[in-house]
PDB file of N, CA and C in Angstrom:
ATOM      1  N   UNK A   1     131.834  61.774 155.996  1.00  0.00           N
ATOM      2  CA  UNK A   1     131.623  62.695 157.093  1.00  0.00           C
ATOM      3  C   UNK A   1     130.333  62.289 157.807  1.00  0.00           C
ATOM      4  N   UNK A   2     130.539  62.800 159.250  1.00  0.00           N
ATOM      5  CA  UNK A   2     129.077  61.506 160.055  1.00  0.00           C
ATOM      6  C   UNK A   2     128.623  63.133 160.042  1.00  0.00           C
ATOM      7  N   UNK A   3     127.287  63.159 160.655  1.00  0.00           N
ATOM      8  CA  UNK A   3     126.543  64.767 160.928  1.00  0.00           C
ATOM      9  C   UNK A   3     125.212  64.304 161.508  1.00  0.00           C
ATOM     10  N   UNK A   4     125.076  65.168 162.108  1.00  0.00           N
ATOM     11  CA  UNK A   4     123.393  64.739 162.883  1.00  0.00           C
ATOM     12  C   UNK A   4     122.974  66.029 162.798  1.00  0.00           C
ATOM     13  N   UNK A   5     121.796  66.009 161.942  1.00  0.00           N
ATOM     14  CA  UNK A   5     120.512  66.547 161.519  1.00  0.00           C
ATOM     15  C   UNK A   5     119.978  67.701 162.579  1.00  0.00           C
ATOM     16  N   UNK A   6     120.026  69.279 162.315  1.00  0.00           N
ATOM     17  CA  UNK A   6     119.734  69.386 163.409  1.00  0.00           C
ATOM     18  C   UNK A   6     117.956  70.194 163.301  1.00  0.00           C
ATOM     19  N   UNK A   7     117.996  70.556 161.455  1.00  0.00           N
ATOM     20  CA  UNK A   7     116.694  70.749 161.145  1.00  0.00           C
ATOM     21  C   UNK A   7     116.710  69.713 160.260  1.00  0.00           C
ATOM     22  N   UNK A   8     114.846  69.793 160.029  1.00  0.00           N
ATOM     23  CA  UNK A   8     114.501  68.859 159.152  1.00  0.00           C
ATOM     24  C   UNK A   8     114.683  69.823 157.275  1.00  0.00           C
ATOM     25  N   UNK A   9     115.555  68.631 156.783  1.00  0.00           N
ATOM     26  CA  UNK A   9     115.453  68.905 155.507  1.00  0.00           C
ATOM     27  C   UNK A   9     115.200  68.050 154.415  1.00  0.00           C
ATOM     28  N   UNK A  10     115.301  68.556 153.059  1.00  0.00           N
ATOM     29  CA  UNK A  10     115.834  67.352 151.694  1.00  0.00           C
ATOM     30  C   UNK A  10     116.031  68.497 150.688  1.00  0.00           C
ATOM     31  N   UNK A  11     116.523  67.628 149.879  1.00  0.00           N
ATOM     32  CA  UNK A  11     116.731  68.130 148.547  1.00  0.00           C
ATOM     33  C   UNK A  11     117.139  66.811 147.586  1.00  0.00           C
ATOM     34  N   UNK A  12     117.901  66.849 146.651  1.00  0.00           N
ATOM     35  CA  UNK A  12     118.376  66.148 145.304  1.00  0.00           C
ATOM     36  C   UNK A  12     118.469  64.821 146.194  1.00  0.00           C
ATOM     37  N   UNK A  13     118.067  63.584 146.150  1.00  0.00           N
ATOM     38  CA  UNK A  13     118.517  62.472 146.367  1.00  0.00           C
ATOM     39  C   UNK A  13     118.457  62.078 148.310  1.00  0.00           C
ATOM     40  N   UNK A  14     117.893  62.848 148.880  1.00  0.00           N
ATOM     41  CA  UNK A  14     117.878  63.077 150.544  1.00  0.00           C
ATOM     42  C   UNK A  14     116.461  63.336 151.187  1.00  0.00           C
ATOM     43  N   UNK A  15     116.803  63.319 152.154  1.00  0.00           N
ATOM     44  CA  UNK A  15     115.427  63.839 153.097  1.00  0.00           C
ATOM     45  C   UNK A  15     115.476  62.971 154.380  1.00  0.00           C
ATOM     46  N   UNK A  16     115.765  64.155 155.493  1.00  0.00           N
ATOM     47  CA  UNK A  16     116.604  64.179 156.832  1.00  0.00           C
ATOM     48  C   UNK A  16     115.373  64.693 157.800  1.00  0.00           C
ATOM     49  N   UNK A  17     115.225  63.648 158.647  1.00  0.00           N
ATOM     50  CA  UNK A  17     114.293  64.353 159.965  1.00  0.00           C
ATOM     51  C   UNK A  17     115.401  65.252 160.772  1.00  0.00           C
ATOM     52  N   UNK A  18     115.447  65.994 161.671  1.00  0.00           N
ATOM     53  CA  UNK A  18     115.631  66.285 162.799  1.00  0.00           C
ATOM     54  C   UNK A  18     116.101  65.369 163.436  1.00  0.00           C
ATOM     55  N   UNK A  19     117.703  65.279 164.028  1.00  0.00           N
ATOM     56  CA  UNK A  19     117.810  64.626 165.408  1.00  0.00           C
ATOM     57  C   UNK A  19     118.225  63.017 164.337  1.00  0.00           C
ATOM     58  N   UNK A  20     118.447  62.921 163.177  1.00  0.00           N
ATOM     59  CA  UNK A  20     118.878  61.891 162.478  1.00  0.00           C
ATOM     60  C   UNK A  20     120.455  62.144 162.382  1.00  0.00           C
ATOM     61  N   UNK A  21     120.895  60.838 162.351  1.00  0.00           N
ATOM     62  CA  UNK A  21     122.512  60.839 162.232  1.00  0.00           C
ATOM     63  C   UNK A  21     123.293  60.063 160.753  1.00  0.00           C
ATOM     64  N   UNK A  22     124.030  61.208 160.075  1.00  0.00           N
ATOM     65  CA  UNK A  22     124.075  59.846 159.094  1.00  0.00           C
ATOM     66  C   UNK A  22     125.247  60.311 158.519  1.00  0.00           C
ATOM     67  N   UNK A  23     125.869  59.651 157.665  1.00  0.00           N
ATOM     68  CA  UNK A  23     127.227  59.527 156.859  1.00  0.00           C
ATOM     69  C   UNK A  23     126.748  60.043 155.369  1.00  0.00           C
ATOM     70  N   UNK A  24     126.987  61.319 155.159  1.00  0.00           N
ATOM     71  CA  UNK A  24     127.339  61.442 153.968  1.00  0.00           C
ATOM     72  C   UNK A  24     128.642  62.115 153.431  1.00  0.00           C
ATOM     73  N   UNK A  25     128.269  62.832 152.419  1.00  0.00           N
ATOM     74  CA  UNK A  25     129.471  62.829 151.433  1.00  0.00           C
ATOM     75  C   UNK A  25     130.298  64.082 152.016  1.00  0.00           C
ATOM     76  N   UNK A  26     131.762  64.468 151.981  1.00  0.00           N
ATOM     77  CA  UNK A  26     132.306  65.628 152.706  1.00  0.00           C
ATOM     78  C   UNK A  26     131.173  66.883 152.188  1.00  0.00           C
ATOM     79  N   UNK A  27     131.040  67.011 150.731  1.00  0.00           N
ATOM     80  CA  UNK A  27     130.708  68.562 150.443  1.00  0.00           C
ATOM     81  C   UNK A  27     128.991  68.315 150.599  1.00  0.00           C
ATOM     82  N   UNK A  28     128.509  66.930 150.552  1.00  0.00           N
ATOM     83  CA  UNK A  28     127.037  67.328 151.728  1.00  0.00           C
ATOM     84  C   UNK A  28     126.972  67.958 152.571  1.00  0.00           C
ATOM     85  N   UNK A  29     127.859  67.193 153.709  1.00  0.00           N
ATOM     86  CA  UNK A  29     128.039  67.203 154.822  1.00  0.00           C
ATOM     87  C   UNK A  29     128.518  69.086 155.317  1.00  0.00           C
ATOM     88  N   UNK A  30     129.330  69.769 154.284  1.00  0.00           N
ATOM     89  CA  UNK A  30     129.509  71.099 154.355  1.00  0.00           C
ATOM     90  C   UNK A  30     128.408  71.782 153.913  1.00  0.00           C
ATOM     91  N   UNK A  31     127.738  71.275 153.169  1.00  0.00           N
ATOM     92  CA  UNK A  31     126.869  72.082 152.416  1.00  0.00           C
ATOM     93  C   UNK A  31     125.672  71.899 153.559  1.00  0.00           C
ATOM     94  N   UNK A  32     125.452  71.220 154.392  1.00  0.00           N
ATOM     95  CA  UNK A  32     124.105  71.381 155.091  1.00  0.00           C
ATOM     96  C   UNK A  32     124.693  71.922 156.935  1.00  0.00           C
ATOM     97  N   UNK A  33     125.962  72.019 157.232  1.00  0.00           N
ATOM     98  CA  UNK A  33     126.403  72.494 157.828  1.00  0.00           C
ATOM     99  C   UNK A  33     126.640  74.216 157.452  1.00  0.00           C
ATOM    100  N   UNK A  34     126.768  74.814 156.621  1.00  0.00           N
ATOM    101  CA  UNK A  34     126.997  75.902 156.730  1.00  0.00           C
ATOM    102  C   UNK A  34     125.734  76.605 156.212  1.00  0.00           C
ATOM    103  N   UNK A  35     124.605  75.287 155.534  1.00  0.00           N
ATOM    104  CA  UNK A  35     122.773  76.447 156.184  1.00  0.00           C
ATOM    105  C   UNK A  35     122.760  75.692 157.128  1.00  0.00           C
ATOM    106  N   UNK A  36     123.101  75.750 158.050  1.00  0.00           N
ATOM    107  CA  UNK A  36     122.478  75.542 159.695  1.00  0.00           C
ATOM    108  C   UNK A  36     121.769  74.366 159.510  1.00  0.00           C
ATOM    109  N   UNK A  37     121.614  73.581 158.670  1.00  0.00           N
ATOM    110  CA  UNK A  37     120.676  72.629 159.282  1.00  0.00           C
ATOM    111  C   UNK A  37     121.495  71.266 159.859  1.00  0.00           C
ATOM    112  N   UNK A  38     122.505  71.278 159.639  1.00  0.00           N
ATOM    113  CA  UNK A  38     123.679  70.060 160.671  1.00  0.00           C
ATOM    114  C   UNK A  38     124.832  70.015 161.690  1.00  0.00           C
ATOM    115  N   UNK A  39     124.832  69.562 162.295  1.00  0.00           N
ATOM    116  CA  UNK A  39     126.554  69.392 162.447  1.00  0.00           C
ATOM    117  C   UNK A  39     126.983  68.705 162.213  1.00  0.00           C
ATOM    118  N   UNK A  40     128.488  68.213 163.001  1.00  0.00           N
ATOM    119  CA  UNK A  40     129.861  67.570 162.075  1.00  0.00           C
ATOM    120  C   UNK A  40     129.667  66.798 163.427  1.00  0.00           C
ATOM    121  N   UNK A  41     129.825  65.637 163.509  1.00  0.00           N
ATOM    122  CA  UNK A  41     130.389  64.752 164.694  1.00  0.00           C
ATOM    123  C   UNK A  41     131.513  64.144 164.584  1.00  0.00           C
ATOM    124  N   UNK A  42     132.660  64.179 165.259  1.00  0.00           N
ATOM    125  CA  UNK A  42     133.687  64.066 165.311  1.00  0.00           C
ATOM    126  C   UNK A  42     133.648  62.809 165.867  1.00  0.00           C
ATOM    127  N   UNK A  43     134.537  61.718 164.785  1.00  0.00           N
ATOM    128  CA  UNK A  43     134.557  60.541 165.484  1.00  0.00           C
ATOM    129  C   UNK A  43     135.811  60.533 166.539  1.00  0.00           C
ATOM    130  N   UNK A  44     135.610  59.728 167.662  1.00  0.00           N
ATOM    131  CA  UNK A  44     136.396  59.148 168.667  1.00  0.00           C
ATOM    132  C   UNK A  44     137.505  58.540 167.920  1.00  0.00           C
ATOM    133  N   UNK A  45     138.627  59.035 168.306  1.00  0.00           N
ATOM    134  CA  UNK A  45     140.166  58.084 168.414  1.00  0.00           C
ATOM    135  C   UNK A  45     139.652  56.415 169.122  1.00  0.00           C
ATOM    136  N   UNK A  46     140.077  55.351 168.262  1.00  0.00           N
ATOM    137  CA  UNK A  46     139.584  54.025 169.035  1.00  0.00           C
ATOM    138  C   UNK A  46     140.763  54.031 170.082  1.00  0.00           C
ATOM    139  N   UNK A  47     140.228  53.101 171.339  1.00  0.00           N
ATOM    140  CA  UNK A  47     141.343  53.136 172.691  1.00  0.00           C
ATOM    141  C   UNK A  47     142.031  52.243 172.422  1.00  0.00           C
ATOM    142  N   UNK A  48     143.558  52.909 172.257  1.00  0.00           N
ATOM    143  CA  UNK A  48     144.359  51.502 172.291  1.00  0.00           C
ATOM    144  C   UNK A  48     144.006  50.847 173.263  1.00  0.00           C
ATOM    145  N   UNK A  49     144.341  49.077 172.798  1.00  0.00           N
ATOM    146  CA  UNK A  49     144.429  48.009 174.198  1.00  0.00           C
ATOM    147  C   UNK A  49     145.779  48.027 174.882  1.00  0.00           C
ATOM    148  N   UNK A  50     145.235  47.877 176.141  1.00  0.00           N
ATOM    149  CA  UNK A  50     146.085  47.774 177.298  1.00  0.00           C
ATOM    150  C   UNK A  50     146.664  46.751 177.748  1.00  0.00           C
ATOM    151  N   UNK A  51     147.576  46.320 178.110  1.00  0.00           N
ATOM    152  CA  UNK A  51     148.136  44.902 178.770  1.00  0.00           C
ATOM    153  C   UNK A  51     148.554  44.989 180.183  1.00  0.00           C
ATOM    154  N   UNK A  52     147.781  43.571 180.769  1.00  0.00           N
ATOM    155  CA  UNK A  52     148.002  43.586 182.504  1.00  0.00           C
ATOM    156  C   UNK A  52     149.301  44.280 182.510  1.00  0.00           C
ATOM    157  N   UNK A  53     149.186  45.055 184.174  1.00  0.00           N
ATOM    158  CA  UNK A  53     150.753  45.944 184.529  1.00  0.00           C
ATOM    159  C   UNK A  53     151.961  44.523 185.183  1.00  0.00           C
ATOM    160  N   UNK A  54     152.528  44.678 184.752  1.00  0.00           N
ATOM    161  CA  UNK A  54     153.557  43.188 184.772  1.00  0.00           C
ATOM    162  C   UNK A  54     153.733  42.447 183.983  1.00  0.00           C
ATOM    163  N   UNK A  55     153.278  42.683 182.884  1.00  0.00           N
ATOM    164  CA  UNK A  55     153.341  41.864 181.589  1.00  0.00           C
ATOM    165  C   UNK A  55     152.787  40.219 181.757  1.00  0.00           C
ATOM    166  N   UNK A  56     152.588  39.861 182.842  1.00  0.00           N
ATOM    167  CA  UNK A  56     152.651  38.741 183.182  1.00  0.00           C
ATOM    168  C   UNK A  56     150.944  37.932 182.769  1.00  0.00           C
ATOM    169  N   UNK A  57     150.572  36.935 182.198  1.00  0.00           N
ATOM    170  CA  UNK A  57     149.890  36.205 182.245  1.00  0.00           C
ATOM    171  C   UNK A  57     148.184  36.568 183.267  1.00  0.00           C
ATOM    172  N   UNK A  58     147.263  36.611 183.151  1.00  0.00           N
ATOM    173  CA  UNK A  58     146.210  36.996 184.771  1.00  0.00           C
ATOM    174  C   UNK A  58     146.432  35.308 185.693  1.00  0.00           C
ATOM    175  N   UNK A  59     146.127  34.512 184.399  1.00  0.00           N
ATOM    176  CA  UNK A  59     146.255  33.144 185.206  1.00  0.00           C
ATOM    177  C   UNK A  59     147.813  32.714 185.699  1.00  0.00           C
ATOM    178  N   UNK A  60     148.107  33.306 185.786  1.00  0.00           N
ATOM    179  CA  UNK A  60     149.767  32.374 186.514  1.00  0.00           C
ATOM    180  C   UNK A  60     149.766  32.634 187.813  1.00  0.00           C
TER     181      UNK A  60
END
């Protein structure tokens, strides 16, 4: 789970400025989200690739 820091904290094995972004574990990641000190950042769907309209080659 990604989360960005929104107070400064630590505890067991951590210690988070403010305004830091980082990957931890799901029930971290809940556990410092529901005392207020994170949120959840939702990763982006990657963009499928697109192919020229005409199927055709750019160089031909």
């Amino acid at each position: 789970m990604r989360v960005k820091i929104t107070t400064s904290c630590f505890g067991k094995g951590f210690n988070y400025s403010a305004g830091d972004v980082k990957d931890v574990t799901e029930k971290l990641g809940k556990d410092l989200i529901s005392a207020g000190f994170a949120s959840e950042i939702k990763s982006a769907k990657p963009k499928k690739e697109t192919k020229p309209a005409g199927g055709a080659d750019a160089d031909a």
